[in-house]
PDB file of N, CA and C in Angstrom:
ATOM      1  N   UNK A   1     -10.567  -4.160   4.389  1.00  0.00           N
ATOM      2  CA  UNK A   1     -11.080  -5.084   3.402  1.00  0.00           C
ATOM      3  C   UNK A   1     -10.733  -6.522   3.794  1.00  0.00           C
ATOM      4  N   UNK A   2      -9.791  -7.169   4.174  1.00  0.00           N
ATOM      5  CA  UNK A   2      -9.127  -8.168   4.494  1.00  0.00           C
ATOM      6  C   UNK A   2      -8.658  -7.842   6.338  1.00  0.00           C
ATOM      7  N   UNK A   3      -8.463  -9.171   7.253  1.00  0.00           N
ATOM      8  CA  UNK A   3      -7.910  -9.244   8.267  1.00  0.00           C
ATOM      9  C   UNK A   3      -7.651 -10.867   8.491  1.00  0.00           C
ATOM     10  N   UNK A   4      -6.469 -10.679   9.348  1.00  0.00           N
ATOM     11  CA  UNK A   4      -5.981 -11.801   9.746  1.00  0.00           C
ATOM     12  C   UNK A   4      -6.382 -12.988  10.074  1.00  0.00           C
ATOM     13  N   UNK A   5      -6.039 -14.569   9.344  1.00  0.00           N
ATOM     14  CA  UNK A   5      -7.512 -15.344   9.547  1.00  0.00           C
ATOM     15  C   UNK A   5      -6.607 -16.176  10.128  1.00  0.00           C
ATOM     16  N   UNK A   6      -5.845 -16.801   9.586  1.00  0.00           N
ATOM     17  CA  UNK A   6      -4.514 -17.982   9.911  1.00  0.00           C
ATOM     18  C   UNK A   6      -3.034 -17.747   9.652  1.00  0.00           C
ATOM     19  N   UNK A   7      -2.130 -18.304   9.710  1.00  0.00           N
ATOM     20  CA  UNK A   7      -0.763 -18.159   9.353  1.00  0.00           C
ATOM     21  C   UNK A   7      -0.239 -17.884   8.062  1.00  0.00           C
ATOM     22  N   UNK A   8      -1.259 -18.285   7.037  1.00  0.00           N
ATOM     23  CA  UNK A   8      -0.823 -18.431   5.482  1.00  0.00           C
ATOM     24  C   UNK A   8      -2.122 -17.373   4.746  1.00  0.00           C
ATOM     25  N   UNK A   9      -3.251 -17.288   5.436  1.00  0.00           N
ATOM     26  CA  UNK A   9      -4.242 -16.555   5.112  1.00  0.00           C
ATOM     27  C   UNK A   9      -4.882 -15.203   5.587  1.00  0.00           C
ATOM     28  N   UNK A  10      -5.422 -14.144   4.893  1.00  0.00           N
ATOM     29  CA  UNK A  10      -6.085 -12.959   5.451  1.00  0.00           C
ATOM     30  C   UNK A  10      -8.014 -13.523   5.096  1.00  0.00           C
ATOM     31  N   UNK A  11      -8.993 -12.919   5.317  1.00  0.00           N
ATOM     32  CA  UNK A  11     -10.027 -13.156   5.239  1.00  0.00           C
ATOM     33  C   UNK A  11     -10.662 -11.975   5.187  1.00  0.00           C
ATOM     34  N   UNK A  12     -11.450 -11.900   3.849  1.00  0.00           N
ATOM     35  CA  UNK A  12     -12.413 -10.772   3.510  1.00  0.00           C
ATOM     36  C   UNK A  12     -13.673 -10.995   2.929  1.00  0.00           C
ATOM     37  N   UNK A  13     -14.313 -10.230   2.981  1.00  0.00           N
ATOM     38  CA  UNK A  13     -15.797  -9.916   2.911  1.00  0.00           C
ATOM     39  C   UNK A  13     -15.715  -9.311   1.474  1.00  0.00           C
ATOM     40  N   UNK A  14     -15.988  -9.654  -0.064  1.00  0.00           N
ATOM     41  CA  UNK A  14     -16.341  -9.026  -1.097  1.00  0.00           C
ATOM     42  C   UNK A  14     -17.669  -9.873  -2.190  1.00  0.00           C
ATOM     43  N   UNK A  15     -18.104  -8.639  -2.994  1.00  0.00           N
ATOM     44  CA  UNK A  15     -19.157  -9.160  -3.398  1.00  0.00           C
ATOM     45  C   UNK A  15     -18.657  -9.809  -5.066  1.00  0.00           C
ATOM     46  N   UNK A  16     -19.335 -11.111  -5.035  1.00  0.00           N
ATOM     47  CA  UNK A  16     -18.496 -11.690  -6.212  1.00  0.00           C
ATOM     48  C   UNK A  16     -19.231 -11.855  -7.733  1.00  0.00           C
ATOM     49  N   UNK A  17     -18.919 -11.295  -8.519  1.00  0.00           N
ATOM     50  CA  UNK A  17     -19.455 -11.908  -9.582  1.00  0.00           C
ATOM     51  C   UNK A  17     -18.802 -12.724 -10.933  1.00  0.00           C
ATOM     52  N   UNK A  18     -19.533 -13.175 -11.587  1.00  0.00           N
ATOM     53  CA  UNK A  18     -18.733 -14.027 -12.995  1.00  0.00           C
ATOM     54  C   UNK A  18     -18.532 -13.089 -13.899  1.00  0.00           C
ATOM     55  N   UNK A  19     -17.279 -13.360 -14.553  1.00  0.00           N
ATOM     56  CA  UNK A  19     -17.207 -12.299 -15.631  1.00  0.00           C
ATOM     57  C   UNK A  19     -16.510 -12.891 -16.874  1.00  0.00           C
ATOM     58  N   UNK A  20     -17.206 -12.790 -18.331  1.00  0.00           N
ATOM     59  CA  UNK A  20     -16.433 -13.459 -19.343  1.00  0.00           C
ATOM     60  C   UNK A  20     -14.766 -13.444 -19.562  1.00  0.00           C
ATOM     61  N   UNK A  21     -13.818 -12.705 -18.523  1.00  0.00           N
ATOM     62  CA  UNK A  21     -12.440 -12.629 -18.572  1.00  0.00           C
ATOM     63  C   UNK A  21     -11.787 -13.855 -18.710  1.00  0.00           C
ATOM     64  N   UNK A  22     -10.409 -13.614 -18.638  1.00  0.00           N
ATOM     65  CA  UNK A  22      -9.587 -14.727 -18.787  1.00  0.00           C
ATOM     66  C   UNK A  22      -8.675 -14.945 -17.427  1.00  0.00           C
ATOM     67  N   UNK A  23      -9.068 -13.557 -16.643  1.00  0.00           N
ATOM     68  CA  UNK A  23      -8.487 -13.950 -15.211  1.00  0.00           C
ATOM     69  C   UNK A  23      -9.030 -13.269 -14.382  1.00  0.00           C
ATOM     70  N   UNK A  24      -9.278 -13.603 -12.800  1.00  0.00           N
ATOM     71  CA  UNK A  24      -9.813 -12.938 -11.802  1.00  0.00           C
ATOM     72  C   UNK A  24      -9.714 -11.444 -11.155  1.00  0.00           C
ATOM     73  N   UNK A  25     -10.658 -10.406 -11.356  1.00  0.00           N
ATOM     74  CA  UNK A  25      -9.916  -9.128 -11.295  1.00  0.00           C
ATOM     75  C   UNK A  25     -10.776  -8.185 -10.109  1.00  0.00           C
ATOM     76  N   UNK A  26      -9.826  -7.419  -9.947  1.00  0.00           N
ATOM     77  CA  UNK A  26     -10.931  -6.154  -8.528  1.00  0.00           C
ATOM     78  C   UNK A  26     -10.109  -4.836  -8.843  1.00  0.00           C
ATOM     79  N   UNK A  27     -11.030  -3.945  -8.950  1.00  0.00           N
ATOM     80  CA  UNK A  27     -11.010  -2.601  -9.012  1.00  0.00           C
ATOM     81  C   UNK A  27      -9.062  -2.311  -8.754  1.00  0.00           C
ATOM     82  N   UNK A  28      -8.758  -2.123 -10.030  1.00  0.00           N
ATOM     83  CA  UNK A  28      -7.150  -1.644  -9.570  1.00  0.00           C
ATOM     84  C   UNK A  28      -6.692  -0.172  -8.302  1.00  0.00           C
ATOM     85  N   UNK A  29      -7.256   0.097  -7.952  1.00  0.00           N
ATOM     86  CA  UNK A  29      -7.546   0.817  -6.754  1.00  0.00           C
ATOM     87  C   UNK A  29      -6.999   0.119  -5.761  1.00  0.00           C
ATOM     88  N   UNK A  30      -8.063  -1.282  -5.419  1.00  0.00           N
ATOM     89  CA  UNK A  30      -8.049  -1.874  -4.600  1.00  0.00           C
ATOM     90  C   UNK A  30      -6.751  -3.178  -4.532  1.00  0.00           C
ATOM     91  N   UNK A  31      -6.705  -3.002  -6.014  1.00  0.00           N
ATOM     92  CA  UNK A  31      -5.514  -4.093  -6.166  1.00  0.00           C
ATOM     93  C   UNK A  31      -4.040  -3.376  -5.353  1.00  0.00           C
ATOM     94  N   UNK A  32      -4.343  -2.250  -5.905  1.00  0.00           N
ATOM     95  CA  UNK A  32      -2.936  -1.293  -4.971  1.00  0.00           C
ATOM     96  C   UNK A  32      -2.448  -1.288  -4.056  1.00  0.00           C
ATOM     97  N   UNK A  33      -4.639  -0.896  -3.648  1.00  0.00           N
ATOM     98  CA  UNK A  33      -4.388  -0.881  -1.687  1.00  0.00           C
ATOM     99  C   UNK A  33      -3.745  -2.354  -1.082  1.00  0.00           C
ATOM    100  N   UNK A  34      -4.369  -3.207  -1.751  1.00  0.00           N
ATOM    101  CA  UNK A  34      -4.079  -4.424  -0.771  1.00  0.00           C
ATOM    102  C   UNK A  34      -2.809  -5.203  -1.206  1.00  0.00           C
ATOM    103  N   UNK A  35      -1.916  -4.748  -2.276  1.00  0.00           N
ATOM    104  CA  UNK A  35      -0.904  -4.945  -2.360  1.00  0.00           C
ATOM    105  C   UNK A  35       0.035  -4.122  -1.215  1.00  0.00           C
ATOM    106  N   UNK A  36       0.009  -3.077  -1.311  1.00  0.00           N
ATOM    107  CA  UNK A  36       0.785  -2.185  -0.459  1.00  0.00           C
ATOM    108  C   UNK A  36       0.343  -2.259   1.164  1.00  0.00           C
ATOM    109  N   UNK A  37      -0.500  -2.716   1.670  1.00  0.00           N
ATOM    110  CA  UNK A  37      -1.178  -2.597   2.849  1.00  0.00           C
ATOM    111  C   UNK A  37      -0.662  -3.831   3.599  1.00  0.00           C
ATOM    112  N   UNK A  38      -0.693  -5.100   2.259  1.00  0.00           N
ATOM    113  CA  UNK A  38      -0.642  -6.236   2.790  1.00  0.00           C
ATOM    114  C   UNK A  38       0.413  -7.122   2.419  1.00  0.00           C
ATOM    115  N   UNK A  39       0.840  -6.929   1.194  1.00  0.00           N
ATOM    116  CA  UNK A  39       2.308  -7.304   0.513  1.00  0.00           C
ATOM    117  C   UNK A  39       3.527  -6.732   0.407  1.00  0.00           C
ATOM    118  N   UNK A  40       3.599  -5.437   0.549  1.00  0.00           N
ATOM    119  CA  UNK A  40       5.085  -4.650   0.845  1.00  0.00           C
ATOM    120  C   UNK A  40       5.478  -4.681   2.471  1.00  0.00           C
ATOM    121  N   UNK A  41       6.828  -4.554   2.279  1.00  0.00           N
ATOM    122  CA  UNK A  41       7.405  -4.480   4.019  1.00  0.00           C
ATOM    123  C   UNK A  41       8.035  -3.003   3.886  1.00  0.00           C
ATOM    124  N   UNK A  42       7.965  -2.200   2.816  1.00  0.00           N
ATOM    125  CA  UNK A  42       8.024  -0.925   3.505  1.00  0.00           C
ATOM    126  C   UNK A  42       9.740  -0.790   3.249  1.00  0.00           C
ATOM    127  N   UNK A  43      10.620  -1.556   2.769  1.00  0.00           N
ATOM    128  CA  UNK A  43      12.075  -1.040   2.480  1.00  0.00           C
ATOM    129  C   UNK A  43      12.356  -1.164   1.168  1.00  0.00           C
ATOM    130  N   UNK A  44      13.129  -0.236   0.258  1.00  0.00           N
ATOM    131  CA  UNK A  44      12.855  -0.218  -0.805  1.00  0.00           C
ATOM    132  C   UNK A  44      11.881   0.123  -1.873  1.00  0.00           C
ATOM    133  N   UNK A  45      12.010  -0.275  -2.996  1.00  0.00           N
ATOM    134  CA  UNK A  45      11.116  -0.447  -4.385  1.00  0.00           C
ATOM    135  C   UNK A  45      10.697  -1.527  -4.318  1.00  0.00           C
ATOM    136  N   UNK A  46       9.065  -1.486  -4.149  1.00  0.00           N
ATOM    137  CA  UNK A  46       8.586  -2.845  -4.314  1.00  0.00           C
ATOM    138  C   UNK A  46       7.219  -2.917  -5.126  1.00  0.00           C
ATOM    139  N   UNK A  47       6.778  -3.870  -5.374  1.00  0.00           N
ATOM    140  CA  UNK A  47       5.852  -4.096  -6.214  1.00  0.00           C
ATOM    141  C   UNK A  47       4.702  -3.848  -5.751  1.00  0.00           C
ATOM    142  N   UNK A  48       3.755  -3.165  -6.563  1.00  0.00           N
ATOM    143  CA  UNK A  48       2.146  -3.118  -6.374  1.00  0.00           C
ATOM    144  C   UNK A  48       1.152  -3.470  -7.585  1.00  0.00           C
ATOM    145  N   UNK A  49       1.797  -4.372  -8.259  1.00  0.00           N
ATOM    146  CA  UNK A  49       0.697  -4.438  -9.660  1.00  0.00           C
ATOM    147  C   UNK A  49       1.119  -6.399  -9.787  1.00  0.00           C
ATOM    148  N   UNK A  50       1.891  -7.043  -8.706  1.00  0.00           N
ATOM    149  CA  UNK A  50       1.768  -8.351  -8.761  1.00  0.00           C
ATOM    150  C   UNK A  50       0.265  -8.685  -8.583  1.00  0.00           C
ATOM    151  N   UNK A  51       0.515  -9.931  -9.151  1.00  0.00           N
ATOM    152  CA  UNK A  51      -1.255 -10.441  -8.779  1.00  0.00           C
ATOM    153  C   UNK A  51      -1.322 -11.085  -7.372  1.00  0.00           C
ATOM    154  N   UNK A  52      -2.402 -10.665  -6.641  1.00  0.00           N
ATOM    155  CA  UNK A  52      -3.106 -11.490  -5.171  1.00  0.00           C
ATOM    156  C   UNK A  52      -3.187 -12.740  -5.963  1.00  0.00           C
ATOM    157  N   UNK A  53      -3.443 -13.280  -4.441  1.00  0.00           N
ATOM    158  CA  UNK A  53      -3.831 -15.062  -4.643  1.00  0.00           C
ATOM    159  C   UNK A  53      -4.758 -14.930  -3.652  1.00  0.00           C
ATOM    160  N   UNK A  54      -6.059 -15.464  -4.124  1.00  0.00           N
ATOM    161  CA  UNK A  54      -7.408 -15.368  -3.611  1.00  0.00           C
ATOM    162  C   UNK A  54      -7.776 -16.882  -3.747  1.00  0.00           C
ATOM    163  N   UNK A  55      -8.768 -17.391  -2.820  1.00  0.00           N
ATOM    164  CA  UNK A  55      -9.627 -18.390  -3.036  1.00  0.00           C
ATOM    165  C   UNK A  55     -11.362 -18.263  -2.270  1.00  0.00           C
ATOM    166  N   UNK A  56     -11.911 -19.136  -3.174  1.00  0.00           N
ATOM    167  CA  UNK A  56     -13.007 -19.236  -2.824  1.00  0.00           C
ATOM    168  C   UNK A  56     -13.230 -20.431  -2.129  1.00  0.00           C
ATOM    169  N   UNK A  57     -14.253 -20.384  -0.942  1.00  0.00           N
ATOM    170  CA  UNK A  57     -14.578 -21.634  -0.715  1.00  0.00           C
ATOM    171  C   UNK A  57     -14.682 -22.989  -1.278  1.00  0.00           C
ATOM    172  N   UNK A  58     -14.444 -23.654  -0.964  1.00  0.00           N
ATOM    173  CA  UNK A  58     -14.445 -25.044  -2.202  1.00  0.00           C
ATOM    174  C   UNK A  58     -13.625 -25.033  -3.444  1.00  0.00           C
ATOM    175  N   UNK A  59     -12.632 -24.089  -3.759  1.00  0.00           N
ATOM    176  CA  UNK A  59     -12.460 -24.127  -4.871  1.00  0.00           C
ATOM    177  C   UNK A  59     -11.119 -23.925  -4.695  1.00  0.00           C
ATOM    178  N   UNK A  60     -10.357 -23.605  -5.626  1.00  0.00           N
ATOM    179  CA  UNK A  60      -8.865 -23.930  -6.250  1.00  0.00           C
ATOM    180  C   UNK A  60      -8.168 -21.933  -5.387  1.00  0.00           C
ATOM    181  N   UNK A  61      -7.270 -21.706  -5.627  1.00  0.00           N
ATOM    182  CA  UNK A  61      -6.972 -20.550  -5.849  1.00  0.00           C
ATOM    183  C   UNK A  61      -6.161 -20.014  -6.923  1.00  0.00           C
ATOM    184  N   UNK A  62      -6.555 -18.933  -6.812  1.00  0.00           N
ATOM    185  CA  UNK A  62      -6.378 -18.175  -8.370  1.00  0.00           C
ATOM    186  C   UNK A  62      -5.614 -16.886  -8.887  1.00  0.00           C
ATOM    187  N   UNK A  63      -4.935 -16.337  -9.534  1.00  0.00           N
ATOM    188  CA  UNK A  63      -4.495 -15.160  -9.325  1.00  0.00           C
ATOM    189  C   UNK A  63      -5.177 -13.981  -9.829  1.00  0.00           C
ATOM    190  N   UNK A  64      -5.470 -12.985  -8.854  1.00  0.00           N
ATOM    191  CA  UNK A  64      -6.056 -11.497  -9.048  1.00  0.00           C
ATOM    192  C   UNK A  64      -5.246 -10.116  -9.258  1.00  0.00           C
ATOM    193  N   UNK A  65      -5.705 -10.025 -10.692  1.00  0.00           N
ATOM    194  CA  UNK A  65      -5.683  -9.061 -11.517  1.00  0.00           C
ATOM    195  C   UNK A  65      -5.976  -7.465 -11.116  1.00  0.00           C
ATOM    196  N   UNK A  66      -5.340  -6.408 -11.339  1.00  0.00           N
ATOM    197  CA  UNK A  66      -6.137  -5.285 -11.164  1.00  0.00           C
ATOM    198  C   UNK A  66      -7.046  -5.050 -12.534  1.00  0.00           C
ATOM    199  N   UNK A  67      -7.998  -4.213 -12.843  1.00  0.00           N
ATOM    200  CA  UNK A  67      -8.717  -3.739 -13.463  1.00  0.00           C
ATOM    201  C   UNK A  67      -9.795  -2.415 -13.461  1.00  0.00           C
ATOM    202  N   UNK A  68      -9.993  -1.460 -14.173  1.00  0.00           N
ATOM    203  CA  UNK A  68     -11.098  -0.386 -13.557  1.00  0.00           C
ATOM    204  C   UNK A  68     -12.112  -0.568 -14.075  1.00  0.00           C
ATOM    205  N   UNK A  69     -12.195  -1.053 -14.765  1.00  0.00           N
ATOM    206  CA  UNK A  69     -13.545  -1.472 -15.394  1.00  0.00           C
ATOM    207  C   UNK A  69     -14.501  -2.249 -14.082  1.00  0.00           C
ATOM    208  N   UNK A  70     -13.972  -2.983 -13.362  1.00  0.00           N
ATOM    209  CA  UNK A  70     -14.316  -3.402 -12.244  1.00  0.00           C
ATOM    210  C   UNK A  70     -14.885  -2.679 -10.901  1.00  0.00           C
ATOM    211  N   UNK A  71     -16.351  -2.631 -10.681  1.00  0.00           N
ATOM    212  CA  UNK A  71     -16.953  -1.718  -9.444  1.00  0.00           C
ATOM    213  C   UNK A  71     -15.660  -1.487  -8.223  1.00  0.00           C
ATOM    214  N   UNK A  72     -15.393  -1.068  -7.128  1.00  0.00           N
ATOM    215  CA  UNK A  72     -14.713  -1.202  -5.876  1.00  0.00           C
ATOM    216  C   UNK A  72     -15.514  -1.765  -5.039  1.00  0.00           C
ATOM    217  N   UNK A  73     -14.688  -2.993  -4.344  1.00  0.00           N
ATOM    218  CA  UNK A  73     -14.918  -4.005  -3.175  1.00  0.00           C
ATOM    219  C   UNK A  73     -15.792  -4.931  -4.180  1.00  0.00           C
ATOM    220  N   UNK A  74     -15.263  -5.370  -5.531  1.00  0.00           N
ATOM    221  CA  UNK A  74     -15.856  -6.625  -6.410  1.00  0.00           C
ATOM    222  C   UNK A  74     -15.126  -7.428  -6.635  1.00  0.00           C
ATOM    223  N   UNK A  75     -15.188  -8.641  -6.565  1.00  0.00           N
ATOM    224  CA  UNK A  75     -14.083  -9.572  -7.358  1.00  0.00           C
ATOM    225  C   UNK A  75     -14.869 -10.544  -7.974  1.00  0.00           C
ATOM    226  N   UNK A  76     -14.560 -10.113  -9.381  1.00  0.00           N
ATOM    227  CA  UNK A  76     -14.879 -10.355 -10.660  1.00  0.00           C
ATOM    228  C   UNK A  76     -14.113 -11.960 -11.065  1.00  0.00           C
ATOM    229  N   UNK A  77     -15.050 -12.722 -11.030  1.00  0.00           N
ATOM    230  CA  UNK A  77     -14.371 -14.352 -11.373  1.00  0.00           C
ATOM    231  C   UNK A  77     -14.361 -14.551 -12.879  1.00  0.00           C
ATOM    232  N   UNK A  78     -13.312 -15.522 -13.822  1.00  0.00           N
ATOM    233  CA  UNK A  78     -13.635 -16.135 -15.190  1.00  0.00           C
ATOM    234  C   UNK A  78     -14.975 -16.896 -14.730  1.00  0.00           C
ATOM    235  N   UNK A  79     -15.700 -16.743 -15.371  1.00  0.00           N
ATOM    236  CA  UNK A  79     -17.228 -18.288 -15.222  1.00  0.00           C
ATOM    237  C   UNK A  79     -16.747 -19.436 -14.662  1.00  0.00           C
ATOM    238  N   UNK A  80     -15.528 -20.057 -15.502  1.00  0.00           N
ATOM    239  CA  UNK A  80     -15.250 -21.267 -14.857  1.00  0.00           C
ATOM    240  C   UNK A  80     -14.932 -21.168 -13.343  1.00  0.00           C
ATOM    241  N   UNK A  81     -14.683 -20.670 -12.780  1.00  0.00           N
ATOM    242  CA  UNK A  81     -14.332 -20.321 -11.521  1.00  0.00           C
ATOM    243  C   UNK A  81     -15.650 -19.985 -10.443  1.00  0.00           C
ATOM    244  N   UNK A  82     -16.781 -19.272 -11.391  1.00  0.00           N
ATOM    245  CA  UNK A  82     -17.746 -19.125 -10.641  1.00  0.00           C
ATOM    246  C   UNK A  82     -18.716 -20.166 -10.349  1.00  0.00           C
ATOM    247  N   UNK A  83     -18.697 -19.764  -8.704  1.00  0.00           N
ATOM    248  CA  UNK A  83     -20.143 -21.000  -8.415  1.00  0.00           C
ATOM    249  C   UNK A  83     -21.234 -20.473  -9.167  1.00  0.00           C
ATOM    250  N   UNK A  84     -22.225 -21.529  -8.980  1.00  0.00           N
ATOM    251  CA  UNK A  84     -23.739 -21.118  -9.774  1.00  0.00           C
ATOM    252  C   UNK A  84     -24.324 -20.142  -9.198  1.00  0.00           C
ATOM    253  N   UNK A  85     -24.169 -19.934  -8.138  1.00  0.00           N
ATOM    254  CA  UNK A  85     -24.992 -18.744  -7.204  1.00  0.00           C
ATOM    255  C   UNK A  85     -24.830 -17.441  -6.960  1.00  0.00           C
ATOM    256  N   UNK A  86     -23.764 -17.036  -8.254  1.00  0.00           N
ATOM    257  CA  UNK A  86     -22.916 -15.403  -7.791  1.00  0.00           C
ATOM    258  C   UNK A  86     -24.264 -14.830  -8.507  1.00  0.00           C
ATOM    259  N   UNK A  87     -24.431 -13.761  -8.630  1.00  0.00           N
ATOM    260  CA  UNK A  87     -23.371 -12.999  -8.008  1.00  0.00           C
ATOM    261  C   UNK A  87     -24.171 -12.729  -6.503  1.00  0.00           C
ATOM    262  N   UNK A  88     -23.026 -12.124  -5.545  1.00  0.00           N
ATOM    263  CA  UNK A  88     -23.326 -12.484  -4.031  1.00  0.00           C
ATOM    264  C   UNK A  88     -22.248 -11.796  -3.567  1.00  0.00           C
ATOM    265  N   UNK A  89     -22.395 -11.642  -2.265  1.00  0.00           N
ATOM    266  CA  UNK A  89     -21.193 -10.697  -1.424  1.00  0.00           C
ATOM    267  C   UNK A  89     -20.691 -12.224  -0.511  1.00  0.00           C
ATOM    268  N   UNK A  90     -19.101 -12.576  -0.881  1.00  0.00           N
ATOM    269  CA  UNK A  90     -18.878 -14.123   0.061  1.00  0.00           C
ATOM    270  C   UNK A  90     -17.607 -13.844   0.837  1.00  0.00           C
ATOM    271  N   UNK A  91     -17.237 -14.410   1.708  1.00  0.00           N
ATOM    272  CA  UNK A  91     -15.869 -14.313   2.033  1.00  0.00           C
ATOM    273  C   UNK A  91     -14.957 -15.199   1.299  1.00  0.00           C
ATOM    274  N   UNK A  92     -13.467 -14.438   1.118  1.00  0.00           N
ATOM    275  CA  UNK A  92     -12.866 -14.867   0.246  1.00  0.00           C
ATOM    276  C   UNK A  92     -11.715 -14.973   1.185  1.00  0.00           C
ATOM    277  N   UNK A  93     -10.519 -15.924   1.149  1.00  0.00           N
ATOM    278  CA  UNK A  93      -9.487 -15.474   0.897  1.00  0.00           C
ATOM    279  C   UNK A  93      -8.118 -15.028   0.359  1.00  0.00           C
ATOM    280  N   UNK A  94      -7.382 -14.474   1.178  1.00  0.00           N
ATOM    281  CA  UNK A  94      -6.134 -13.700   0.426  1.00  0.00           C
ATOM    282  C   UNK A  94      -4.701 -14.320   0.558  1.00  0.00           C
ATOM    283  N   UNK A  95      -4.077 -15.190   0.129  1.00  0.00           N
ATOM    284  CA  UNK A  95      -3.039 -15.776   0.656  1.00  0.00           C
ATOM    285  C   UNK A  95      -1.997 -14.552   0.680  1.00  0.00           C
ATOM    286  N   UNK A  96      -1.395 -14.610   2.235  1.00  0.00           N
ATOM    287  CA  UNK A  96      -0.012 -14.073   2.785  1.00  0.00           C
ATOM    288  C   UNK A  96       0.877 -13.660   1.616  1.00  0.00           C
ATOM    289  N   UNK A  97       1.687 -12.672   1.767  1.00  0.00           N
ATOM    290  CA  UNK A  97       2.552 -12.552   0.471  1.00  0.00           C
ATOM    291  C   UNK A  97       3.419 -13.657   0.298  1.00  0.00           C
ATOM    292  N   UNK A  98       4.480 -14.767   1.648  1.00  0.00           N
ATOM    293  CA  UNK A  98       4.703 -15.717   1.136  1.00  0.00           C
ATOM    294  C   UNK A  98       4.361 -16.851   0.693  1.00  0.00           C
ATOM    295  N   UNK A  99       3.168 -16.791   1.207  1.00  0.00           N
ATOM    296  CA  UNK A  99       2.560 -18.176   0.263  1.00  0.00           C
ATOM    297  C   UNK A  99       1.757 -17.663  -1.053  1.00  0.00           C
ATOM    298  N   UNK A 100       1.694 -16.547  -1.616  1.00  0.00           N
ATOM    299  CA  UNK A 100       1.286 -16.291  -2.413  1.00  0.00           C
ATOM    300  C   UNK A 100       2.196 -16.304  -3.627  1.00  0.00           C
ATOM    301  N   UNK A 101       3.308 -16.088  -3.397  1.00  0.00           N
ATOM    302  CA  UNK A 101       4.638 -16.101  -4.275  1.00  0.00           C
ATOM    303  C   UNK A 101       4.572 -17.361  -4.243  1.00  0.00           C
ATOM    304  N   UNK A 102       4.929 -18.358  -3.455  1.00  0.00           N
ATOM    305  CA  UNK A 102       4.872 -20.194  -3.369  1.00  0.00           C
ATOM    306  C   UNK A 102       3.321 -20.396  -4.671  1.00  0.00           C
ATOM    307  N   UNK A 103       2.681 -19.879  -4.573  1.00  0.00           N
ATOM    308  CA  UNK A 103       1.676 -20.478  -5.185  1.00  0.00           C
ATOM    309  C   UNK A 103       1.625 -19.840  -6.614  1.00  0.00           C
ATOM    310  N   UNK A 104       1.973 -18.274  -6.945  1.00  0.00           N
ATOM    311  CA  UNK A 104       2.605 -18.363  -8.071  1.00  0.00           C
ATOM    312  C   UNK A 104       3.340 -18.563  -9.189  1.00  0.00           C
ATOM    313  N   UNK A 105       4.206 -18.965  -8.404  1.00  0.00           N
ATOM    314  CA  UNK A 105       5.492 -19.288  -8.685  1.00  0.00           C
ATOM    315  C   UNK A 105       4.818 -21.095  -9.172  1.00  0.00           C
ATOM    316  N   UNK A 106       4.266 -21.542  -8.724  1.00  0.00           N
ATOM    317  CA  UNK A 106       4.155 -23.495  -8.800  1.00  0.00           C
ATOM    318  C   UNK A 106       2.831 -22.909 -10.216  1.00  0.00           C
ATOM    319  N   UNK A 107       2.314 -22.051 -10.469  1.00  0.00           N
ATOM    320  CA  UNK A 107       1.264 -21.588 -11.805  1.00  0.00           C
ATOM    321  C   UNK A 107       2.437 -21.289 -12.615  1.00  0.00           C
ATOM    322  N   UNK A 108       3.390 -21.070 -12.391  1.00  0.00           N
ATOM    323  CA  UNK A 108       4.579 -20.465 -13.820  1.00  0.00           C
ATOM    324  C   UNK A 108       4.764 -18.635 -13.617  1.00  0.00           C
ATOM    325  N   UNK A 109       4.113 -18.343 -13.097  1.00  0.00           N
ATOM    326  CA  UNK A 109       4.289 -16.572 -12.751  1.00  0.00           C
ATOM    327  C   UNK A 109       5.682 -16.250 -11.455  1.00  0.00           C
ATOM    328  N   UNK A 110       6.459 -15.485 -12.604  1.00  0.00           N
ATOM    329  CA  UNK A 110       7.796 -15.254 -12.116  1.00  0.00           C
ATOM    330  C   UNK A 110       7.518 -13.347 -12.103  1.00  0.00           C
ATOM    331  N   UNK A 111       8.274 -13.086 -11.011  1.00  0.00           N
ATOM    332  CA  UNK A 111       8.180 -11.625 -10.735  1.00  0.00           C
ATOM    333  C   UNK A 111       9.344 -11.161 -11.878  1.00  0.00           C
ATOM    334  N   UNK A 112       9.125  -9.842 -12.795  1.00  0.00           N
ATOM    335  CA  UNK A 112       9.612  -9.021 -13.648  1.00  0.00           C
ATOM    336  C   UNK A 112      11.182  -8.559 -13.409  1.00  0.00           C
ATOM    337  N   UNK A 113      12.166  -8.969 -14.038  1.00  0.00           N
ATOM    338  CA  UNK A 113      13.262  -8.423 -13.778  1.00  0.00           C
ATOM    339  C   UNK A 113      13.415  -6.874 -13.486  1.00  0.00           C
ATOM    340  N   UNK A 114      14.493  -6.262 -12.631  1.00  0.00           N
ATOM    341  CA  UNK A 114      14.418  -5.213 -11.767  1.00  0.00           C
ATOM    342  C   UNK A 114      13.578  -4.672 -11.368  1.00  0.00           C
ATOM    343  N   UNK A 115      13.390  -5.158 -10.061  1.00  0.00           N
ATOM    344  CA  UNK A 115      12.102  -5.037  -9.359  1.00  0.00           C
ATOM    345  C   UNK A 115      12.614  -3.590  -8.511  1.00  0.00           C
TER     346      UNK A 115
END
């Protein structure tokens, strides 16, 4: 779903649409996979239900939600977030797990005591 684009970024191919929510979401399936695939190092108890940090071209980045209500390989935008032209299959990307924590962390999202 995602591969290596730059130092701070992965780069993927998903199809995007607007959705009346209050935050950006993709098939909790997929939220799993690409937590565990791409955010765990594999020692310990670690998290798979933090939110990704995704961006769209031109635009801000945002944090992604799991959800099932959501098709697989969709990422479902708030409106405000969506360009005029969704829905569409665009490349997105996925910020690194440490810059994704850096960028949560500066939104106010603190990881859950005993992790």
């Amino acid at each position: 779903m995602f591969e290596q684009f730059s130092s701070g970024y992965y780069l993927g191919r998903l199809y995007v649409e607007p959705h009346g929510g209050d935050h950006a979401v993709i098939h909790r399936d997929d939220h799993v996979r690409v937590n565990e695939h791409l955010y765990t190092t594999g020692e310990g108890i670690e998290r798979t239900d933090a939110p990704l940090v995704m961006k769209l071209e031109n635009g801000g980045h945002f944090p992604v939600l799991g959800d099932d209500s959501v098709p697989t390989g969709t990422l479902a935008v708030p409106d405000p977030l969506a360009p005029g032209d969704l829905p569409d299959r665009r490349e997105v990307l996925l910020a690194k797990a440490d810059r994704a924590v850096e960028l949560l962390r500066y939104s106010g999202w603190a990881p859950s005591e005993g992790r």
